[in-house]
Protein backbone atom coordinates (compact mmCIF):
# COMPACT_ATOMS: atom_id res chain seq x y z
CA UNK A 1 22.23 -11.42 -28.04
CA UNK A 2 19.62 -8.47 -29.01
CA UNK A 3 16.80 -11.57 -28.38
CA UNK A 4 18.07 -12.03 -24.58
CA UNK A 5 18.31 -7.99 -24.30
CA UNK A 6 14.51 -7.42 -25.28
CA UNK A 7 13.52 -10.85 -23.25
CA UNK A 8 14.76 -9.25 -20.32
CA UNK A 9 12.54 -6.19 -21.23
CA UNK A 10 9.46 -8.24 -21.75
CA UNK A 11 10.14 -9.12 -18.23
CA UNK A 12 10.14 -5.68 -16.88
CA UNK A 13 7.29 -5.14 -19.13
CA UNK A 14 4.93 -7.79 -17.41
CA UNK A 15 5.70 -6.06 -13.79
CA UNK A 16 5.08 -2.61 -14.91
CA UNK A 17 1.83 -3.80 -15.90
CA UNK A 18 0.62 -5.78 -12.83
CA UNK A 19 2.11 -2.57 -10.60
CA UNK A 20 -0.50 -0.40 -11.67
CA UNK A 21 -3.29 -2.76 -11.19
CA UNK A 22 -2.68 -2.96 -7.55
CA UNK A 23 -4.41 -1.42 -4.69
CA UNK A 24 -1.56 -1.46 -2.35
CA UNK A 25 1.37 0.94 -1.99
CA UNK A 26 3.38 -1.77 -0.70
CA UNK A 27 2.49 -3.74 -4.11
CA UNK A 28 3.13 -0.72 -6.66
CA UNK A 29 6.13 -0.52 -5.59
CA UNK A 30 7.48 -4.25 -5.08
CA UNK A 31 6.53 -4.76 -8.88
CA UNK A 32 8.31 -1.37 -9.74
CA UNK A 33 11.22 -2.21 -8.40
CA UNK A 34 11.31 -5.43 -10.06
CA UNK A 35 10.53 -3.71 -13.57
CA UNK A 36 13.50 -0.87 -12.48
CA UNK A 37 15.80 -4.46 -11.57
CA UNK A 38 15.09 -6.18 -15.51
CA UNK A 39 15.18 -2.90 -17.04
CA UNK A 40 18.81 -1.94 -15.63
CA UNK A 41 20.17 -5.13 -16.73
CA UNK A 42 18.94 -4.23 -20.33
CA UNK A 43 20.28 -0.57 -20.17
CA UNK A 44 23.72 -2.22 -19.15
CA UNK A 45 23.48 -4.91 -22.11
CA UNK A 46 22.20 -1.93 -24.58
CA UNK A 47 24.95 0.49 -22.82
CA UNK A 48 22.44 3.35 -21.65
CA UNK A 49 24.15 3.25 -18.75
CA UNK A 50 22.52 6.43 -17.39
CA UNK A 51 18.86 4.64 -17.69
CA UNK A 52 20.97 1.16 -15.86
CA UNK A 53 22.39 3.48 -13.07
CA UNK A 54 18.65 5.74 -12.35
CA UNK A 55 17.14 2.36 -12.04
CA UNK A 56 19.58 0.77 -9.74
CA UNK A 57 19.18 3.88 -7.16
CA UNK A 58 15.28 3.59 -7.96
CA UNK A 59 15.02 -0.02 -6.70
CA UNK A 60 16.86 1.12 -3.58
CA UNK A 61 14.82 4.03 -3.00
CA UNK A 62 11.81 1.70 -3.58
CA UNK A 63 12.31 -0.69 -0.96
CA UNK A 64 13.38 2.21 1.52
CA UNK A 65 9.99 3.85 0.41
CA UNK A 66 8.54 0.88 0.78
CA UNK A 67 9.36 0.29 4.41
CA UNK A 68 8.98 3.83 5.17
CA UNK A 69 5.43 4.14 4.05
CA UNK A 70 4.71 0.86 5.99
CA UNK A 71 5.84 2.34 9.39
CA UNK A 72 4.06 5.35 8.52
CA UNK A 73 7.26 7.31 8.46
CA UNK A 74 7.41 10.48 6.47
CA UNK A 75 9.89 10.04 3.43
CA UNK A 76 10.36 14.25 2.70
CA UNK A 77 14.10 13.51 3.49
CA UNK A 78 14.50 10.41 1.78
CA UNK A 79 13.21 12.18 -1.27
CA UNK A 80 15.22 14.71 -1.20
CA UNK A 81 18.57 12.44 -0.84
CA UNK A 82 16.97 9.70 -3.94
CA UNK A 83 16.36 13.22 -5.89
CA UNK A 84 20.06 14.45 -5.30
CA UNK A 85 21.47 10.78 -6.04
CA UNK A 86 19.45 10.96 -9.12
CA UNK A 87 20.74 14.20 -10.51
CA UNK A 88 24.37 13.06 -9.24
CA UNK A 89 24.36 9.86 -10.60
CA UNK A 90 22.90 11.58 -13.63
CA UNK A 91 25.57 13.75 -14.49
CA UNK A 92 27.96 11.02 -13.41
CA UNK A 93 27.00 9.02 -16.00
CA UNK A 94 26.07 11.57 -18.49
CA UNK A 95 25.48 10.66 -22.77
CA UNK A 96 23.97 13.90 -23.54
CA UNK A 97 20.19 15.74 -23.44
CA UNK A 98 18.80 12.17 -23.16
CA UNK A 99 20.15 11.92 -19.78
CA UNK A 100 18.47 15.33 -18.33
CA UNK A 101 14.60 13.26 -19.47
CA UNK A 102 15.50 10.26 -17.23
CA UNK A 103 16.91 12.28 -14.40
CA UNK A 104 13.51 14.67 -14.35
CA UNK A 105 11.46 11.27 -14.18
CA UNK A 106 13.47 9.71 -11.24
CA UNK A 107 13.43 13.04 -9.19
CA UNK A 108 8.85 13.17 -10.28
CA UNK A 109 9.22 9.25 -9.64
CA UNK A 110 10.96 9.62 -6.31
CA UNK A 111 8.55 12.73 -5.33
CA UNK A 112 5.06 10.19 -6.43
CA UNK A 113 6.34 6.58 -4.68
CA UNK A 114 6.85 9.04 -1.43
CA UNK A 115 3.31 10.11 -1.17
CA UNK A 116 0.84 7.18 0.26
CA UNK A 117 -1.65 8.50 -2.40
CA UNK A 118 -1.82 6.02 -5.17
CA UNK A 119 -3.79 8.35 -7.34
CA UNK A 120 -1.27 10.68 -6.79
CA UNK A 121 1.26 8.38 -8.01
CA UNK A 122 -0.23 7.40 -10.84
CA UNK A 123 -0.93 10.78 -12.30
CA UNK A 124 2.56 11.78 -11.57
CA UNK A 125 3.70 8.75 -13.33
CA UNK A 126 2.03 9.84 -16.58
CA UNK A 127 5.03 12.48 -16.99
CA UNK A 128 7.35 9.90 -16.14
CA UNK A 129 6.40 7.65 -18.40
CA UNK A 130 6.37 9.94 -21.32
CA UNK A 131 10.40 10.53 -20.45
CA UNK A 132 11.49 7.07 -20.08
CA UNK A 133 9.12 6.14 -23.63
CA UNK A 134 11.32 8.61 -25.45
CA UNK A 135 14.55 7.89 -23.28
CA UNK A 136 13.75 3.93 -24.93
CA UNK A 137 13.10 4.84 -28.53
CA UNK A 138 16.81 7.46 -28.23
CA UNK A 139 18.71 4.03 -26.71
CA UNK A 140 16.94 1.50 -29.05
CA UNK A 141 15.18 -0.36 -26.23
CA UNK A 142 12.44 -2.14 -28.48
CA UNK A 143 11.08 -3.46 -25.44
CA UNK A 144 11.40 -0.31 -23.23
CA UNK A 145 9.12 1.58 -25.49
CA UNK A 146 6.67 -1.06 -25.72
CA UNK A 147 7.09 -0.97 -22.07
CA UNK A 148 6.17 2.19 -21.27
CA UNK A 149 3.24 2.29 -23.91
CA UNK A 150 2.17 -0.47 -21.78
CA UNK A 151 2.73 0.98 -18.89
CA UNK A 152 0.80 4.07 -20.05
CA UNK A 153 -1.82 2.21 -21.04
CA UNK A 154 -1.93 0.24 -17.24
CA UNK A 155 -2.28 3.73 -15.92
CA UNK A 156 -4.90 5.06 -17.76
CA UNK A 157 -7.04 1.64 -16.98
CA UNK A 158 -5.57 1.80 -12.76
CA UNK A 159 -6.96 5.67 -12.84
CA UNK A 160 -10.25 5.12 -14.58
CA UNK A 161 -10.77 1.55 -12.29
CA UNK A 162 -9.28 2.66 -9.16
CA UNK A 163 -9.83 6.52 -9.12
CA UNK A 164 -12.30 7.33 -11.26
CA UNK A 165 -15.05 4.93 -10.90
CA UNK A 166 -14.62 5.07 -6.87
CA UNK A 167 -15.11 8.92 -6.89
CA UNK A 168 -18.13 8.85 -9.42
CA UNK A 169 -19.81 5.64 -7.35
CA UNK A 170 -19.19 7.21 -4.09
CA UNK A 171 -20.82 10.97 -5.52
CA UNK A 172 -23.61 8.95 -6.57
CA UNK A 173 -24.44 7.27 -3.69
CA UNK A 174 -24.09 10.56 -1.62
CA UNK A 175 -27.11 12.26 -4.20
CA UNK A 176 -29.12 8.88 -3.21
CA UNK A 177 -28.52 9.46 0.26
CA UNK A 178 -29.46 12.88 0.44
């Protein structure tokens, strides 16, 4: 059984990695809710099932995001009802001080895949992935932790690829220019 339960985290693991190579909002987020989806059905097999429940509501508030961002729709209300669900469903299903880090990253979480911004989300992601990476180790998610070192890793290559080298090309073809 513990061989299906990290399987099912290597899943999650794979899209966590591919969201943060993508340009596209839309894309992040499709792959994040599919990584929240795997990762839920481990938490329930491992019984963490405060990380199961936070990433059932995420994939929800991903796909509302999702469609919301699309339309060009603001998603300041949304937020704020994903961030109350969070800390509801939080206490709800309550094991201790490990709960409060996974409730703090879906309420960050919920504020980052609102904004259009992908740089923005990524940097806000940092913080969540630091929670859910210590969240894993506390529950025994082998996978999990791998996952978000990973995941961490994806983030730091998406910011340097996506972000950085954008800004620095774009400066330097500006001083060229003028």
């Amino acid at each position: 059984m513990e061989i299906i339960i990290q399987s099912v985290g290597v899943l999650g693991i794979i899209a966590s990695i591919i969201s943060f190579q993508c340009k596209k909002h839309n894309s992040i987020l499709f792959f994040r809710t599919l990584n929240e989806a795997l990762f839920a059905i481990q938490f329930f097999l491992l019984g963490a099932y405060t990380g199961m429940a936070m990433n059932l509501v995420g994939c929800v508030r991903n796909v509302i995001f999702t469609k919301q961002i699309s339309k060009n729709k603001k998603t300041t209300v949304s937020t704020i009802i994903f961030s109350i669900l969070f800390i509801t469903f939080g206490i709800v299903t309550w094991q201790g001080a490990k709960s409060i880090l996974i409730m703090v990253a879906k309420v960050l979480s919920t504020v980052a895949y609102g904004n259009k911004n992908t740089t923005f989300v990524r940097t806000i992601l940092f913080i969540t992935c630091t929670n859910w990476l210590i969240y894993n180790a506390i529950v025994m998610s082998i996978a999990g932790v791998f996952c978000e070192a990973f995941t961490l890793s994806s983030l730091i290559i998406g910011v340097i690829r996506l972000d950085i080298i954008p800004l620095i090309t774009k400066k330097q073809a500006q001083k060229k220019n003028a």
